[in-house]
C-alpha atoms as a PDB file:
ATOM      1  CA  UNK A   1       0.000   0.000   0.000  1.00  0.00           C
ATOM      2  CA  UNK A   2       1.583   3.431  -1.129  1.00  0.00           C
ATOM      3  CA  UNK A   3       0.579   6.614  -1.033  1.00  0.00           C
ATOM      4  CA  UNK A   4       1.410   6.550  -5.076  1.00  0.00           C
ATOM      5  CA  UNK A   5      -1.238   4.129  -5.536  1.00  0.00           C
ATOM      6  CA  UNK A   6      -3.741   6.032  -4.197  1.00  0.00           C
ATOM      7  CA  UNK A   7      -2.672   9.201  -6.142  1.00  0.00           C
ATOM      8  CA  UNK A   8      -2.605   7.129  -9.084  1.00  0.00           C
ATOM      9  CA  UNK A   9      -6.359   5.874  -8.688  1.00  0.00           C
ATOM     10  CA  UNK A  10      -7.043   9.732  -7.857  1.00  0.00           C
ATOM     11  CA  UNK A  11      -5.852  10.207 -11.702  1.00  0.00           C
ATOM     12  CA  UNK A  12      -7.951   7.500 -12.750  1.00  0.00           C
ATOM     13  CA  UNK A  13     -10.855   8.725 -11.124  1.00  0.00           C
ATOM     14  CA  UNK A  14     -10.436  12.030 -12.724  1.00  0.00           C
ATOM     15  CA  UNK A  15      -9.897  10.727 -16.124  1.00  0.00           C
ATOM     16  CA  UNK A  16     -12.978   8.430 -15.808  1.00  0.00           C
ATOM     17  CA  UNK A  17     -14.884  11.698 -14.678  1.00  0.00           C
ATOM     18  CA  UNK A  18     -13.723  13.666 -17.738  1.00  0.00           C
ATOM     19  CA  UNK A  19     -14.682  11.613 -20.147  1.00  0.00           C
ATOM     20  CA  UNK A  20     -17.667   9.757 -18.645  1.00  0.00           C
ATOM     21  CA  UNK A  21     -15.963   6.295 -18.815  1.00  0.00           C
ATOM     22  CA  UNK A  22     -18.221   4.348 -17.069  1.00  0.00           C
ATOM     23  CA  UNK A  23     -16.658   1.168 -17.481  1.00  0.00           C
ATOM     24  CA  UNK A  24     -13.365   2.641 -15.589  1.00  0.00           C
ATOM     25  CA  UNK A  25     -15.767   4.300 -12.773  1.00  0.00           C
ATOM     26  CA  UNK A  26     -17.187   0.915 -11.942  1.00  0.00           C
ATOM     27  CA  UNK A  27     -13.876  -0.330 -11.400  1.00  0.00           C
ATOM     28  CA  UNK A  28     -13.204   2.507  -8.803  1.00  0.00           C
ATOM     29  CA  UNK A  29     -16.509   2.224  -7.411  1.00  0.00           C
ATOM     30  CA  UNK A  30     -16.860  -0.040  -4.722  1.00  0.00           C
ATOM     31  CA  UNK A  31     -20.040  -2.136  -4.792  1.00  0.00           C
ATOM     32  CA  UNK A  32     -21.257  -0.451  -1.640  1.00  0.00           C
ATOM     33  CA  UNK A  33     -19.874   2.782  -1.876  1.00  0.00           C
ATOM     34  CA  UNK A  34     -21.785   5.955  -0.355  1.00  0.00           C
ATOM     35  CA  UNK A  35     -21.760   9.559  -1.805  1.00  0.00           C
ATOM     36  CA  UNK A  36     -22.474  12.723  -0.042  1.00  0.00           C
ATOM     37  CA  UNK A  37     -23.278  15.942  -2.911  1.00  0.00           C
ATOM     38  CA  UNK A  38     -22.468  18.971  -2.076  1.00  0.00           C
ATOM     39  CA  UNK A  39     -26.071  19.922  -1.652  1.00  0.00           C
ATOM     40  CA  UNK A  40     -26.243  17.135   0.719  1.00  0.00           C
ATOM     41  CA  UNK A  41     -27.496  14.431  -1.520  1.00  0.00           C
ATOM     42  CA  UNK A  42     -26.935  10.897  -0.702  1.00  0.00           C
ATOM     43  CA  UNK A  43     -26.159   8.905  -3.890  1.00  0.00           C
ATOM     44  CA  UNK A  44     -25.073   4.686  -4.295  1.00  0.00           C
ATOM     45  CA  UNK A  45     -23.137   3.188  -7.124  1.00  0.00           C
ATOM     46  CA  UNK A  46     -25.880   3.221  -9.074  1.00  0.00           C
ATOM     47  CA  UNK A  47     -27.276   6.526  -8.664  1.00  0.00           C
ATOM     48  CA  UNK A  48     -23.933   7.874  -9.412  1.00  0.00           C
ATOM     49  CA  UNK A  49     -23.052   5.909 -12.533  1.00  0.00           C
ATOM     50  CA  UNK A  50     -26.823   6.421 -13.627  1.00  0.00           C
ATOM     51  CA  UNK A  51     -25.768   9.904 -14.182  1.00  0.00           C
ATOM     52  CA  UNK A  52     -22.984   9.555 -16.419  1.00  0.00           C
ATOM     53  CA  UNK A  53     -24.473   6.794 -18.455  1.00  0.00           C
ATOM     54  CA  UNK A  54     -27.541   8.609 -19.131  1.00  0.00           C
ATOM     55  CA  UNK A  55     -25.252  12.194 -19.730  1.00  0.00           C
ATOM     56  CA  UNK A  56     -27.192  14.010 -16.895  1.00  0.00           C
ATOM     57  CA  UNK A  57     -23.895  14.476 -15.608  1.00  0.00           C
ATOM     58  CA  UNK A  58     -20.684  16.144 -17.275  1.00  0.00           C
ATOM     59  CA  UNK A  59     -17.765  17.240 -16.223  1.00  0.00           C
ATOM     60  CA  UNK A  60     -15.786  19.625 -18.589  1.00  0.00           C
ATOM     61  CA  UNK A  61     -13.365  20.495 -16.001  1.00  0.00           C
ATOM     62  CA  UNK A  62     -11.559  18.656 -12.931  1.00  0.00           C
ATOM     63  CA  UNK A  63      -8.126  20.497 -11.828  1.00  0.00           C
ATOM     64  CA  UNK A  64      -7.248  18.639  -8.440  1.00  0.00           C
ATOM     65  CA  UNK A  65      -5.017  20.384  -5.759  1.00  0.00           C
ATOM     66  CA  UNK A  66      -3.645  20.550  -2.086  1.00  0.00           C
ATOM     67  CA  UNK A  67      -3.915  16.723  -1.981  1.00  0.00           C
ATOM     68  CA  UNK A  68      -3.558  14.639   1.519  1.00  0.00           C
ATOM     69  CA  UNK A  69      -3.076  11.023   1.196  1.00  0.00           C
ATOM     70  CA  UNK A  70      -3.382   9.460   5.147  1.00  0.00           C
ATOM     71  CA  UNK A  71      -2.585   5.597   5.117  1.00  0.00           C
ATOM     72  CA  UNK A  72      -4.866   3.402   7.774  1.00  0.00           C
ATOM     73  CA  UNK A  73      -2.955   0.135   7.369  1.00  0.00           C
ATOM     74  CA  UNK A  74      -2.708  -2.146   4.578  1.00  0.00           C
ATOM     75  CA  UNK A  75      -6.199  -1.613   3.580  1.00  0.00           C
ATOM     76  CA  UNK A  76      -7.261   1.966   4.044  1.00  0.00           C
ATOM     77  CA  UNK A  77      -6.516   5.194   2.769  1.00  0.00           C
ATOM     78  CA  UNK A  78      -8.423   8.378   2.914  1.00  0.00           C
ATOM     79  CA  UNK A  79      -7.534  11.294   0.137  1.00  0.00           C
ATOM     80  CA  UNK A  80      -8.773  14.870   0.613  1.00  0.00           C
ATOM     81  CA  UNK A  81      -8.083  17.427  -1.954  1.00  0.00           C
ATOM     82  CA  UNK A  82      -9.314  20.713  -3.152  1.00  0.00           C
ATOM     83  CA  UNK A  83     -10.534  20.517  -7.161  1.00  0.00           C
ATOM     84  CA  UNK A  84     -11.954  23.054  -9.331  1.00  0.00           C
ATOM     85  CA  UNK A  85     -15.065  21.624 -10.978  1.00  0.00           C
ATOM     86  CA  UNK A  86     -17.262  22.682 -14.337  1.00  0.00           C
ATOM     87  CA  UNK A  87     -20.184  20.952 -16.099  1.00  0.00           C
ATOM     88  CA  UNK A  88     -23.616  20.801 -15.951  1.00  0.00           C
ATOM     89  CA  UNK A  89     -25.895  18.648 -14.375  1.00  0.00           C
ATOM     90  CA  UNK A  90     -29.488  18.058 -15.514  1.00  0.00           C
ATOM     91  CA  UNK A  91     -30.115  21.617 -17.490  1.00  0.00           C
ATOM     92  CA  UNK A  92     -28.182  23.236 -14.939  1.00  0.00           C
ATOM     93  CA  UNK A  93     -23.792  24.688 -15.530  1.00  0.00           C
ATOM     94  CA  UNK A  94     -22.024  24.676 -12.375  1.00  0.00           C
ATOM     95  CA  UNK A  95     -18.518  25.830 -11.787  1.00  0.00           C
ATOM     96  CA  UNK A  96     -16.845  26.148  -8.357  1.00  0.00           C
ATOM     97  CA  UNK A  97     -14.048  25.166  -6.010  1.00  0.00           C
ATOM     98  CA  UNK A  98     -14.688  21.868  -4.235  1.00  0.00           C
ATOM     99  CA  UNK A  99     -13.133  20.309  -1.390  1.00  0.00           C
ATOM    100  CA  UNK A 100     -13.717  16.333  -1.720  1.00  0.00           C
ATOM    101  CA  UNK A 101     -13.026  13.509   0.833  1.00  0.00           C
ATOM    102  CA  UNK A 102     -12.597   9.963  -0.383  1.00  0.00           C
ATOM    103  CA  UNK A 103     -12.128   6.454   1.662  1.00  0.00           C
ATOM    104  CA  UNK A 104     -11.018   4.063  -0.273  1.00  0.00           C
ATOM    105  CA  UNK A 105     -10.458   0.121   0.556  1.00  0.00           C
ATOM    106  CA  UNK A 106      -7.786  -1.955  -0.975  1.00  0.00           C
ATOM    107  CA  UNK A 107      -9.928  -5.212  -2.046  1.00  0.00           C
ATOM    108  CA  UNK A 108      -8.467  -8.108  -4.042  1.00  0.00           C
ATOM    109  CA  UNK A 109      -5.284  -5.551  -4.471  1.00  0.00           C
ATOM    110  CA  UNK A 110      -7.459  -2.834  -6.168  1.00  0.00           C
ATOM    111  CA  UNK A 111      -8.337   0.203  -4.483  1.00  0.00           C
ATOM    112  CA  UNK A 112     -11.631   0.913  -4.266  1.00  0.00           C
ATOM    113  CA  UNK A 113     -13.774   4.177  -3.098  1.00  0.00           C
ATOM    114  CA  UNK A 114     -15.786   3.330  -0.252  1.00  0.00           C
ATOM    115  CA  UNK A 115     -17.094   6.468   0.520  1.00  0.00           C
ATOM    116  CA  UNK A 116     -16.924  10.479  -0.391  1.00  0.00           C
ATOM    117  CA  UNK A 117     -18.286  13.588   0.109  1.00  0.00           C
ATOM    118  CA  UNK A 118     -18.263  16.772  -1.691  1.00  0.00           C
ATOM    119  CA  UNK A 119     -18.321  19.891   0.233  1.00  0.00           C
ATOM    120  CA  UNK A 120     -18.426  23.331  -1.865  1.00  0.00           C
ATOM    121  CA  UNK A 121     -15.717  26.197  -0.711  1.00  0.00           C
ATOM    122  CA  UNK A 122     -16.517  29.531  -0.640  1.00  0.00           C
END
């Protein structure tokens, strides 16, 4: 378990955003994994992937910064990171600074987002 790993999936993740790759989400995603929007929505791996399959979601921009990788053993590892977001969901453009915490779990020696939460920054 590195700390490069989990920056790596971070990249992945962002990619995957970007260009809507579902495919490459679900392989982030784990199969119980719990969002929190920044409105305070509470989303599944389904709900979330819903929205990029069906385009109600796009991102046209994801710029990551002031990243914090924190190692919990072998199998944990929580990422929190500041990213300036653009895109529109539904009918509705957003743009904004974000600050985003992810838990992910190492299962079967992929790492896997557990959990997140979106929070917007003012």
């Amino acid at each position: 378990m590195t700390r490069a790993a989990l920056k790596n999936a971070e990249e992945r993740l962002r990619q995957a955003i970007l260009t809507s790759d579902v495919h490459a989400l679900e392989g982030l995603l784990g199969e119980r994994v719990i969002f929190v929007g920044p409105e305070g929505s509470v989303l599944r791996r389904e709900d979330d992937l819903a929205l990029y399959r069906s385009g109600a979601q796009t991102i046209t921009r994801y710029d990551p910064s002031e990243m914090t990788i924190e190692l919990h053993g072998d199998h944990i590892g929580v990422v929190v990171l500041r990213v300036d977001l653009a895109g529109q969901r539904g009918t509705r453009p957003f743009a904004g600074a974000f600050r985003f915490t992810r838990t992910y779990v190492r299962e079967h020696e992929a790492w896997r987002i557990a959990c997140a939460q979106a929070s917007p920054i003012e």
